[in-house]
Protein backbone atom coordinates (compact mmCIF):
# COMPACT_ATOMS: atom_id res chain seq x y z
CA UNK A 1 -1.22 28.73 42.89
CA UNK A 2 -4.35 30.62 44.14
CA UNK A 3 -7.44 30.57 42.40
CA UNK A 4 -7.50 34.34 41.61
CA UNK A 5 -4.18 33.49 39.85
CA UNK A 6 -5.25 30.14 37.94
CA UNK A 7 -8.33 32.46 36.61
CA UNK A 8 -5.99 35.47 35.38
CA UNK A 9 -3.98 32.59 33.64
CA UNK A 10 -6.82 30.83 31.88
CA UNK A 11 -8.26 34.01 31.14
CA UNK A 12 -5.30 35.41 29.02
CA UNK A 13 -5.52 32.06 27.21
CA UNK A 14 -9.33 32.69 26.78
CA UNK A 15 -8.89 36.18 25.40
CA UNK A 16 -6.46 34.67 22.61
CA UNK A 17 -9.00 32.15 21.75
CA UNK A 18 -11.62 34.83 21.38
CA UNK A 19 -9.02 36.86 18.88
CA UNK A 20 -8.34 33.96 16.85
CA UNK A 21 -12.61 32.89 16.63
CA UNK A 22 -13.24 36.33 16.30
CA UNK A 23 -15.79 36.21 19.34
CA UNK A 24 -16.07 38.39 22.12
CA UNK A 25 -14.11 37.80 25.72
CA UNK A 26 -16.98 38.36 27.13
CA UNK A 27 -18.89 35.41 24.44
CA UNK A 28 -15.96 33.18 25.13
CA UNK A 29 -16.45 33.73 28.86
CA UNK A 30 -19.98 32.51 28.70
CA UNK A 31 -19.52 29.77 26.97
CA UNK A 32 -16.38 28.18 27.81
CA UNK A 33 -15.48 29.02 31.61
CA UNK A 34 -16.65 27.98 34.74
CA UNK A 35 -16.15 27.64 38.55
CA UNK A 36 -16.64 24.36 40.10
CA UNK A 37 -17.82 24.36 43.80
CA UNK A 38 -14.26 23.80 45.01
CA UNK A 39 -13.18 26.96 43.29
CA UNK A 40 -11.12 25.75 40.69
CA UNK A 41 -11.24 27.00 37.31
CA UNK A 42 -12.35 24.73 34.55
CA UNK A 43 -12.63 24.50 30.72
CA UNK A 44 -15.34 23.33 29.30
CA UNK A 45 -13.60 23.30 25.47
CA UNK A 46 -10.47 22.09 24.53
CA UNK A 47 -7.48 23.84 25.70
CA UNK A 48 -5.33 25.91 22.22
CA UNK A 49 -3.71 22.25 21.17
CA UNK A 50 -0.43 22.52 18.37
CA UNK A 51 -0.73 21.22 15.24
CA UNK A 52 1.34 18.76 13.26
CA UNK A 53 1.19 17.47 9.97
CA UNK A 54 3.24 15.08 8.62
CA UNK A 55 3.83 11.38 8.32
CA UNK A 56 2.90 8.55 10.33
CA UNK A 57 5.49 5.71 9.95
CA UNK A 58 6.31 2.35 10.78
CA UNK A 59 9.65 1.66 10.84
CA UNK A 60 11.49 -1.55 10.82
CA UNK A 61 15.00 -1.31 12.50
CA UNK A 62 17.75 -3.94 12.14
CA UNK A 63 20.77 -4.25 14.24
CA UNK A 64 23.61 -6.41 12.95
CA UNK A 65 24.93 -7.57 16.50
CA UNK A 66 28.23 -8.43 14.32
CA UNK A 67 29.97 -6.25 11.62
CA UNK A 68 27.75 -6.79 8.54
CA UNK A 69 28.60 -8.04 5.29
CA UNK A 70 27.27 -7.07 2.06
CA UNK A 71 25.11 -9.82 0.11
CA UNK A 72 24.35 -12.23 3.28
CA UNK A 73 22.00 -11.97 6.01
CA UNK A 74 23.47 -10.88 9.46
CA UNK A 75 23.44 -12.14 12.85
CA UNK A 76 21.03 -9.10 15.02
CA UNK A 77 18.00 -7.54 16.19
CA UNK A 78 15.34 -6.54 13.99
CA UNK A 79 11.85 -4.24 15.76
CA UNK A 80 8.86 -2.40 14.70
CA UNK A 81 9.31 0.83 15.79
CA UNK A 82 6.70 3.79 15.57
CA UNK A 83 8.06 6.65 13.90
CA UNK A 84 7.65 8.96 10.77
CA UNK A 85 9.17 12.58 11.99
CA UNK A 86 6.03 14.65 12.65
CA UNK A 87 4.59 11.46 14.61
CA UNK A 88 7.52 11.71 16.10
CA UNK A 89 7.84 14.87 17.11
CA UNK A 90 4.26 14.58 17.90
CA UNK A 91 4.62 11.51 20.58
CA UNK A 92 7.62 13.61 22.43
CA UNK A 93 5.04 16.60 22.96
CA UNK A 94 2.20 14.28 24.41
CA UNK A 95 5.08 12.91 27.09
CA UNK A 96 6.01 16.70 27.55
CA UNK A 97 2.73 17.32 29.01
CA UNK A 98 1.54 18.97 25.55
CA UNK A 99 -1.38 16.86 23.33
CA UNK A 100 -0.78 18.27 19.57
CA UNK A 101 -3.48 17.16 17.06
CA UNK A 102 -2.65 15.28 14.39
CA UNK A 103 -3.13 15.77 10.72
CA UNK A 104 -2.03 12.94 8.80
CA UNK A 105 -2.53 9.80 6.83
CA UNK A 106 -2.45 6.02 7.17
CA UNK A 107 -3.61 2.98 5.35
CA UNK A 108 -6.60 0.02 6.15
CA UNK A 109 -3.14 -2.39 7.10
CA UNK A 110 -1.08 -3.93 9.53
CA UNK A 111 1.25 -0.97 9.93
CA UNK A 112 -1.68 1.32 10.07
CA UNK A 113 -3.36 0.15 12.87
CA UNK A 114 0.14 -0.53 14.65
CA UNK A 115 0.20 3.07 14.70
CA UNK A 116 -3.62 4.43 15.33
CA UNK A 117 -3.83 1.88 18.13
CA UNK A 118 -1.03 3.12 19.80
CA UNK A 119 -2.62 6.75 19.11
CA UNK A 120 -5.59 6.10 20.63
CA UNK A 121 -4.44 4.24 23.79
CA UNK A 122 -2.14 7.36 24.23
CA UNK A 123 -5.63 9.19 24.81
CA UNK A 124 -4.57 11.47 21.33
CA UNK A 125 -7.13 12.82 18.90
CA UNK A 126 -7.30 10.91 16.08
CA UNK A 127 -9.91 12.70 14.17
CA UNK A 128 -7.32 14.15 11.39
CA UNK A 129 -5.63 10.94 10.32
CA UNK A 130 -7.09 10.05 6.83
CA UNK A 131 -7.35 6.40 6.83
CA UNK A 132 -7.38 5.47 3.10
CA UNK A 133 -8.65 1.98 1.71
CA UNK A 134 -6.20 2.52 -1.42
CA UNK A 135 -3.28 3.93 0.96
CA UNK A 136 -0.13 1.76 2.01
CA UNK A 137 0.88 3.31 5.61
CA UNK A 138 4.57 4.55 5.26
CA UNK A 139 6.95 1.93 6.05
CA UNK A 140 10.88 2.74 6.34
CA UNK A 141 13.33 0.23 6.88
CA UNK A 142 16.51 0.97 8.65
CA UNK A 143 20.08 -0.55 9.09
CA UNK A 144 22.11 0.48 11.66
CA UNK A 145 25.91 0.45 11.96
CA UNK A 146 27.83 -0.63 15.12
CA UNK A 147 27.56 2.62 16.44
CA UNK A 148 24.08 3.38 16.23
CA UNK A 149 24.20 5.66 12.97
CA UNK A 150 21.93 4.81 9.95
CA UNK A 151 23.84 2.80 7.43
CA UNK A 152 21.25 2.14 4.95
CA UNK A 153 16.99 2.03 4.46
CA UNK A 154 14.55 2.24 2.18
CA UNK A 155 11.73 4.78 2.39
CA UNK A 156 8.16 4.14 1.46
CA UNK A 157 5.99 7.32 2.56
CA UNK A 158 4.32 8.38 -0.86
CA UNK A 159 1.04 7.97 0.96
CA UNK A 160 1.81 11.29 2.59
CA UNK A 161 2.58 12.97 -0.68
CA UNK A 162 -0.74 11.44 -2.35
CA UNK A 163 -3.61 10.95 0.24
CA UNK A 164 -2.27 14.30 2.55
CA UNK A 165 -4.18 16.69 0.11
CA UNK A 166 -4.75 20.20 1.11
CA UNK A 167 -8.56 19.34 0.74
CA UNK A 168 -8.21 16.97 3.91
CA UNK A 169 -5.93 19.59 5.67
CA UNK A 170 -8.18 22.42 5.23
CA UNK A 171 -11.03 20.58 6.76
CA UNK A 172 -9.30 21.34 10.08
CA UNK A 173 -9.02 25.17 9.37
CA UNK A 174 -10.39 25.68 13.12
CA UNK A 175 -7.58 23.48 14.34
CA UNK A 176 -4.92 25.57 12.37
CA UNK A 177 -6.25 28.79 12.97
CA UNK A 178 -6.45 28.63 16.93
CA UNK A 179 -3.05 26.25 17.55
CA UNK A 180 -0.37 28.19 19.67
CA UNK A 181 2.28 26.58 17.14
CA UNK A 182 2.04 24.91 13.39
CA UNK A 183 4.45 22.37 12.38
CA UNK A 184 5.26 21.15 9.23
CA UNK A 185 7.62 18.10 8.28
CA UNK A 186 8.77 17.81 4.34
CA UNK A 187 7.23 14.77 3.66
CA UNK A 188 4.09 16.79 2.58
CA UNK A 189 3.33 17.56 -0.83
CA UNK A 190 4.71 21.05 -1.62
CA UNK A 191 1.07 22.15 -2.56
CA UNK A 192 -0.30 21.12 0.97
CA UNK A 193 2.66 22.55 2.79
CA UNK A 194 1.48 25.95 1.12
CA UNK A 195 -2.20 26.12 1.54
CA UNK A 196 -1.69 24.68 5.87
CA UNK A 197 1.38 27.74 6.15
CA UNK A 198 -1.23 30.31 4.58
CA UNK A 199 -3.73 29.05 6.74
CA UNK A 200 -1.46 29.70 9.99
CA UNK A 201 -0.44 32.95 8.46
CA UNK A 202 -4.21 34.09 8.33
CA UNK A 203 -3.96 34.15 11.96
CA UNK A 204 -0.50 34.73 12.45
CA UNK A 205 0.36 31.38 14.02
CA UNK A 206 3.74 30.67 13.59
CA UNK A 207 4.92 27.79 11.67
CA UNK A 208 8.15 25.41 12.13
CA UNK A 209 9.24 23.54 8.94
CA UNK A 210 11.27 20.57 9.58
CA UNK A 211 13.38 19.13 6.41
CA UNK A 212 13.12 15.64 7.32
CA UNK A 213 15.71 15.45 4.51
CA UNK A 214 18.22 16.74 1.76
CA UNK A 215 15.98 16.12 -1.20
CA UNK A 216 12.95 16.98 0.62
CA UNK A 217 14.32 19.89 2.45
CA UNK A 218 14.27 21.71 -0.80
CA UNK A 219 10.33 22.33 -0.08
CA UNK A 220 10.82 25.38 1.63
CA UNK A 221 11.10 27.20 -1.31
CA UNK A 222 7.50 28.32 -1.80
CA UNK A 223 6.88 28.21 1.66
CA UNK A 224 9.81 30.06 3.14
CA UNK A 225 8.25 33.74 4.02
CA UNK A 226 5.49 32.13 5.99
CA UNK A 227 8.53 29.90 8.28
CA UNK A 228 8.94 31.06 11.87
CA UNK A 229 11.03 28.25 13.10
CA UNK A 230 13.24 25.99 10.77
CA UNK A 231 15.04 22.96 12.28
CA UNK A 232 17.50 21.70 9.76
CA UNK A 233 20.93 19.86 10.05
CA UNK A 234 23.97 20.67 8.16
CA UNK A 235 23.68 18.66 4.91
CA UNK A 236 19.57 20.35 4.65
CA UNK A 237 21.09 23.93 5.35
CA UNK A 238 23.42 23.48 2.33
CA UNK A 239 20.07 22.55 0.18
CA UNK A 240 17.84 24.54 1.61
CA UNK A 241 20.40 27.14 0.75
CA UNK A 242 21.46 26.45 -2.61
CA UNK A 243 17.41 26.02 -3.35
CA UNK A 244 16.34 29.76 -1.85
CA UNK A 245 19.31 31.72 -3.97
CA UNK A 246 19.04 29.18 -7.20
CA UNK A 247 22.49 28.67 -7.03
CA UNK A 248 25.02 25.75 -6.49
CA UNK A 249 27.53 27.57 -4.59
CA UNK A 250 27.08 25.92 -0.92
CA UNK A 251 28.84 22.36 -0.08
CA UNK A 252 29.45 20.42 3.15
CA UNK A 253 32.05 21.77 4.73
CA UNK A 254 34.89 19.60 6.82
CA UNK A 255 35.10 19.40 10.17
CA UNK A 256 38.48 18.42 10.36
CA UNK A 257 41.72 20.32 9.52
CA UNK A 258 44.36 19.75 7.59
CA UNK A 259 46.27 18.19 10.45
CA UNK A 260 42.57 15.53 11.28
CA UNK A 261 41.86 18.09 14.57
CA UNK A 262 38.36 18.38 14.76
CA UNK A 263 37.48 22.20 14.28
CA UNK A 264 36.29 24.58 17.00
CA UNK A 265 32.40 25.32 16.96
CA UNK A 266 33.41 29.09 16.04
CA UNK A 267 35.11 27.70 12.57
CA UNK A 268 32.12 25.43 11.95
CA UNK A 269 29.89 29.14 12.15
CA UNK A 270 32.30 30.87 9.91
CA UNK A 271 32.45 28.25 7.20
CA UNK A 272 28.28 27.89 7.34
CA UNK A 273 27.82 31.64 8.10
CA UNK A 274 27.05 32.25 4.30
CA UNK A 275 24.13 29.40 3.72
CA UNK A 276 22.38 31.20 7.20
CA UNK A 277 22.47 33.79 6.01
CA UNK A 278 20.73 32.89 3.08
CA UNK A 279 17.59 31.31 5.06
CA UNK A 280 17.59 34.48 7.45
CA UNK A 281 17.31 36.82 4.20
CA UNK A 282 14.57 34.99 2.75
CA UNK A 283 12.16 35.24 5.75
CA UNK A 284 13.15 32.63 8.52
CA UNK A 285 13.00 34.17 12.02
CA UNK A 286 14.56 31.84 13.87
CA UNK A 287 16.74 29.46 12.67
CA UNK A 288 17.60 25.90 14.79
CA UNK A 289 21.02 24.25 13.16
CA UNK A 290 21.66 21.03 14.52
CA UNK A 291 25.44 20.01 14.63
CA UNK A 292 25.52 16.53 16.31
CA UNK A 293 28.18 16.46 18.82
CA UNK A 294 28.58 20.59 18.29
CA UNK A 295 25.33 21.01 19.36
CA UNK A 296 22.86 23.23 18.08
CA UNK A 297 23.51 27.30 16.72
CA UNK A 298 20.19 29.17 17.50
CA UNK A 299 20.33 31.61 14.68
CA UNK A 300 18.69 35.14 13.85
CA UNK A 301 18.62 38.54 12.33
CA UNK A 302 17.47 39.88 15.55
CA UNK A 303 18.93 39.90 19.50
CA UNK A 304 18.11 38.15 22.18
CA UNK A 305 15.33 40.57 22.79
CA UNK A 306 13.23 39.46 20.03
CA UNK A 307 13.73 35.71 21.08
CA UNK A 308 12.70 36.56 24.02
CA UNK A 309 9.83 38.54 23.15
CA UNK A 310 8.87 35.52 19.96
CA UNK A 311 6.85 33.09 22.68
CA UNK A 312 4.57 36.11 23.76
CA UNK A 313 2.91 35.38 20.45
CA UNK A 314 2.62 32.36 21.39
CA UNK A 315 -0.46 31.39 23.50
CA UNK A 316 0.84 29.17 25.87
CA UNK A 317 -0.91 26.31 26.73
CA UNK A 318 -2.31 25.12 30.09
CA UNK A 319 -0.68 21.60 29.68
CA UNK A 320 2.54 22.72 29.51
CA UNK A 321 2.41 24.39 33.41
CA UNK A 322 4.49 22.07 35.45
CA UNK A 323 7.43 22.13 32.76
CA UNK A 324 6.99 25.98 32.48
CA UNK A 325 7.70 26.28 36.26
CA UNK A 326 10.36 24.06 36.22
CA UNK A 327 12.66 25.50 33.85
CA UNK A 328 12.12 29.12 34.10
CA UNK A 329 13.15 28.99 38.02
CA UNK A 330 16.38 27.59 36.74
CA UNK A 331 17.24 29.49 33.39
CA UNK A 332 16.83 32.97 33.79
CA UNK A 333 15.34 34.73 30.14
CA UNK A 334 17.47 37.50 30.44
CA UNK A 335 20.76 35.75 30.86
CA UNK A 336 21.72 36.63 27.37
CA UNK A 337 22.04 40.49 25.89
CA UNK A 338 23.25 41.82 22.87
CA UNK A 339 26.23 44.09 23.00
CA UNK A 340 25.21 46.94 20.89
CA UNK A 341 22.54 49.00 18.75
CA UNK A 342 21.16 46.18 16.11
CA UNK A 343 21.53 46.98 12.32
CA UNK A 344 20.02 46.02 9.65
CA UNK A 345 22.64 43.30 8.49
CA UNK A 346 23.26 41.84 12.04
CA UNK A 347 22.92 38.28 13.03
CA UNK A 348 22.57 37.17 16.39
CA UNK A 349 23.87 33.10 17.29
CA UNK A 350 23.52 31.31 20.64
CA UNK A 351 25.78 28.28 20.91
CA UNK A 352 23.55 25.54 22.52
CA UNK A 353 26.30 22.51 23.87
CA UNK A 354 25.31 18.91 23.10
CA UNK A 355 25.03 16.93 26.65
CA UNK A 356 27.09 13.51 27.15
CA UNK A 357 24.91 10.80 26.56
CA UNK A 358 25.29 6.60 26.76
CA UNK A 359 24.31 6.02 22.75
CA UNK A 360 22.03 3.53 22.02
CA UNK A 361 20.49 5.07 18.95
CA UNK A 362 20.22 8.13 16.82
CA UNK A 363 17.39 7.73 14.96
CA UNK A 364 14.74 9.89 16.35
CA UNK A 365 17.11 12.19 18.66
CA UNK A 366 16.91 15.08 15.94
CA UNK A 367 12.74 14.92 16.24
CA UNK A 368 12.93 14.86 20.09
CA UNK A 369 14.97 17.97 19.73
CA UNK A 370 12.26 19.40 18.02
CA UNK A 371 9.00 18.17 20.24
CA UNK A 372 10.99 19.17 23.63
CA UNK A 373 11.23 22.99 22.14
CA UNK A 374 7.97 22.91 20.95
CA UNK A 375 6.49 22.03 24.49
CA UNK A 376 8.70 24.40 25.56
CA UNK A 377 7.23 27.22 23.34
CA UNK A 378 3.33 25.83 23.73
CA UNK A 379 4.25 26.26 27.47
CA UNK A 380 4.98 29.65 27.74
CA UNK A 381 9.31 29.88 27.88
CA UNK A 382 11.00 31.91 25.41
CA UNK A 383 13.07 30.03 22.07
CA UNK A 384 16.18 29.71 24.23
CA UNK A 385 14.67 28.04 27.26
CA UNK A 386 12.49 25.86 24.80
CA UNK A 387 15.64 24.64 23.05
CA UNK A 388 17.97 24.06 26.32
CA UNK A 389 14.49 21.89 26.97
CA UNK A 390 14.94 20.60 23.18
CA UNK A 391 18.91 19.48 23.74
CA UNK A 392 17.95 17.62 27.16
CA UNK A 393 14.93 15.83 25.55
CA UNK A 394 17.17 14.40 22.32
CA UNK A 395 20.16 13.16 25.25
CA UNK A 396 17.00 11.16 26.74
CA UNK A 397 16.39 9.91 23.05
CA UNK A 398 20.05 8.48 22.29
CA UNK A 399 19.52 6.51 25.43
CA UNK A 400 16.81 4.45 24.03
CA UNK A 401 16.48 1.68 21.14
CA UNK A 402 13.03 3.57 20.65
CA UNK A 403 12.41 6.37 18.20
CA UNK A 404 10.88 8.20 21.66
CA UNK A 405 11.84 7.55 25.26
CA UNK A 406 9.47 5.41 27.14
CA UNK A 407 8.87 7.68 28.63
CA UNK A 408 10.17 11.56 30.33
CA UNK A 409 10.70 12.95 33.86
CA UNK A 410 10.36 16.27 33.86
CA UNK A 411 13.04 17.00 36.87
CA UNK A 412 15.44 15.20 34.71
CA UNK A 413 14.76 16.85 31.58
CA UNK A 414 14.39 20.40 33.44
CA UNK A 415 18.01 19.84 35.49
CA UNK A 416 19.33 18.38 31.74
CA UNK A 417 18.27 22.30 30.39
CA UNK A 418 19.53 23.95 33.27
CA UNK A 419 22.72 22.41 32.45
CA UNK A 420 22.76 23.35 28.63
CA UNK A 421 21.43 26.77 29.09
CA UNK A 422 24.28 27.71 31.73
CA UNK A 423 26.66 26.60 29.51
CA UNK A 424 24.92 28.43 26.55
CA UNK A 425 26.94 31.49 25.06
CA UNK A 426 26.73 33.97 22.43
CA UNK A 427 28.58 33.03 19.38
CA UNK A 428 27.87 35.40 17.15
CA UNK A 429 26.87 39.02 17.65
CA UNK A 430 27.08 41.67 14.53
């Protein structure tokens, strides 16, 4: 890239910096640009950096290496494992090529500075995690089955809920207010979820809510016309759902017939068509259903247009150049169109294909599916590039005993998208 080129980029990012601090392009130029004697262009500030705010967790994650029985101990593998979902989703950025700030909360213990240290040899600001004398760090404990899925755990993250108040989150207003992307995971206190979304909104920075649960999926409910991007499975649709129309009238549905044939992807739409709707109605944009082995539906009330269109709101970050290049040579945006005039009552649904994968572990796939599209977006590609990127980094995260790969090669992850978004169609179009 030339250098006339790297300065028009950087200089649309500087111009967005100068809208959201209210300051001049001209001010910003003064102050935060430079050319070094080779030429190059340089910042002297940080670079717009996502937020995240959520929990930081330790788990503990035991593997019966025979079939376990109930009241005995088990032959198997127990680990520490760093996880909690925004830290999660958090770590899979940073090995993206994206560094999200941090807003969380740990305690003065063990598990606490298992997880700063690794924060701060990953070169991550650590400047909004609240380390609390009276706080116990989260701690979840997981059992696994032979297969990998969760069989049973025990949660312990009311340190989020207590010690993540929305006086500690609004102390990094700044942050907030000039991030290309806000997430939220459900862990937080309802009352801190509200007062970091109307933050964003202030500045129209748009916000992903991820349910982290069925009980705690329920949170969206004052927070819901502020949501860009929500990211929830099945079972948190159905509550998220029956929570935004105060009703009881969406279940689980079954993904069998009557004859134990697993349904087609098209029946599994129809029979959750209603509880999408729902979310869509009440303000989401973009909805991100995950389906396990289905995949994931990429729901909306508007055409691919508009999803194309969403990430120009978005101001991209430098970080996230080399995966920007990659993918957008190899999934075209305008490979999906809408086949006639949009209404008012139209929903538009891409059908994202999971990839095959050698499963080793679940737990954390879900929350790479989530950091991989939020690179995606902070790098520039529109919501269905970001989430073919999403699908390829969760296949790298079933592969893995850890909550987060090792680590990522972007070739692999960018030929992994190519492959989903080829084989990406329309589902839905009405």
């Amino acid at each position: 890239m030339g250098t006339l080129s790297m300065e028009s980029n950087v200089q649309r990012r500087l111009d967005s910096l100068s809208r959201h601090l209210l300051l001049s392009p001209e001010t910003v130029d003064n102050h935060l640009l430079h050319l070094n004697h080779l030429g190059a262009v340089q910042l002297r500030s940080v670079d717009l950096v996502p937020v995240i705010v959520g929990g930081m967790v330790l788990d503990i994650h035991a593997r019966p290496s025979i079939k376990a029985n109930p009241r005995t101990t088990t032959p198997g593998k127990v680990q520490y494992v760093r996880g909690g979902v925004a830290r999660n989703v958090a770590e899979c950025m940073s090995k993206l090529g994206t560094r999200p700030y941090m807003i969380s909360v740990v305690g003065l213990d063990m598990a606490g500075d298992l997880l700063l240290e690794h924060w701060k040899s990953s070169r991550l600001p650590i400047e909004g995690i609240r380390k609390c004398q009276d706080a116990v760090t989260p701690v979840v404990s997981i059992i696994f089955d032979s297969h990998g899925e969760l069989a049973a755990g025990v949660a312990s993250v009311e340190a989020v809920e207590t010690f993540l108040t929305p006086e500690w989150i609004c102390q990094f207003r700044c942050n907030i207010l000039s991030a290309p992307v806000l997430m939220v995971d459900a862990n937080v206190h309802p009352r801190s979820l509200e007062v970091a979304c109307q933050i964003a909104a202030e500045s129209h920075i748009p916000v992903w809510f991820e349910p982290v649960s069925v009980s705690k999926s329920k949170r969206i409910a004052s927070i819901a016309q502020y949501v860009t991007y929500a990211s929830p499975n099945e079972d948190e649709l159905i509550a998220m759902a029956n929570t935004l129309s105060c009703s009881h009238e969406f279940h689980p549905i079954q993904r069998l017939d009557k004859n134990g044939n697993r349904l087609s992807i098209e029946s599994i739409f129809q029979m959750l068509k209603p509880a999408i709707w729902v979310l869509l109605e009440k303000g989401i944009k973009l909805l991100i259903l995950t389906l396990g082995s289905y995949g994931v539906l990429l729901c909306s009330r508007e055409g691919p247009d508009f999803m194309r269109k969403a990430a120009e709101n978005t101001n991209p970050s430098s970080f996230g150049d080399r995966l920007h290049e990659l993918v957008s040579s190899s999934c075209p945006s305008d490979q999906f169109s809408s086949r006639g005039v949009w209404k008012i009552q139209s929903i538009f649904v891409l059908h994202f294909p999971a990839l095959p994968a050698s499963v080793v572990s679940l737990t954390g796939a879900g929350d790479c599916l989530v950091g991989g599209t939020l690179s995606s977006i902070c790098a520039g590609l529109d919501i269905m590039q970001s989430l073919a990127v999403g699908v390829a980094a969760s296949k790298a995260a079933v592969e893995t005993e850890d909550n987060i790969p090792p680590e990522y090669c972007l070739k692999t992850i960018a030929d992994d998208a190519q492959r989903v978004f080829s084989a990406a169609r329309v589902l839905f179009d009405e």
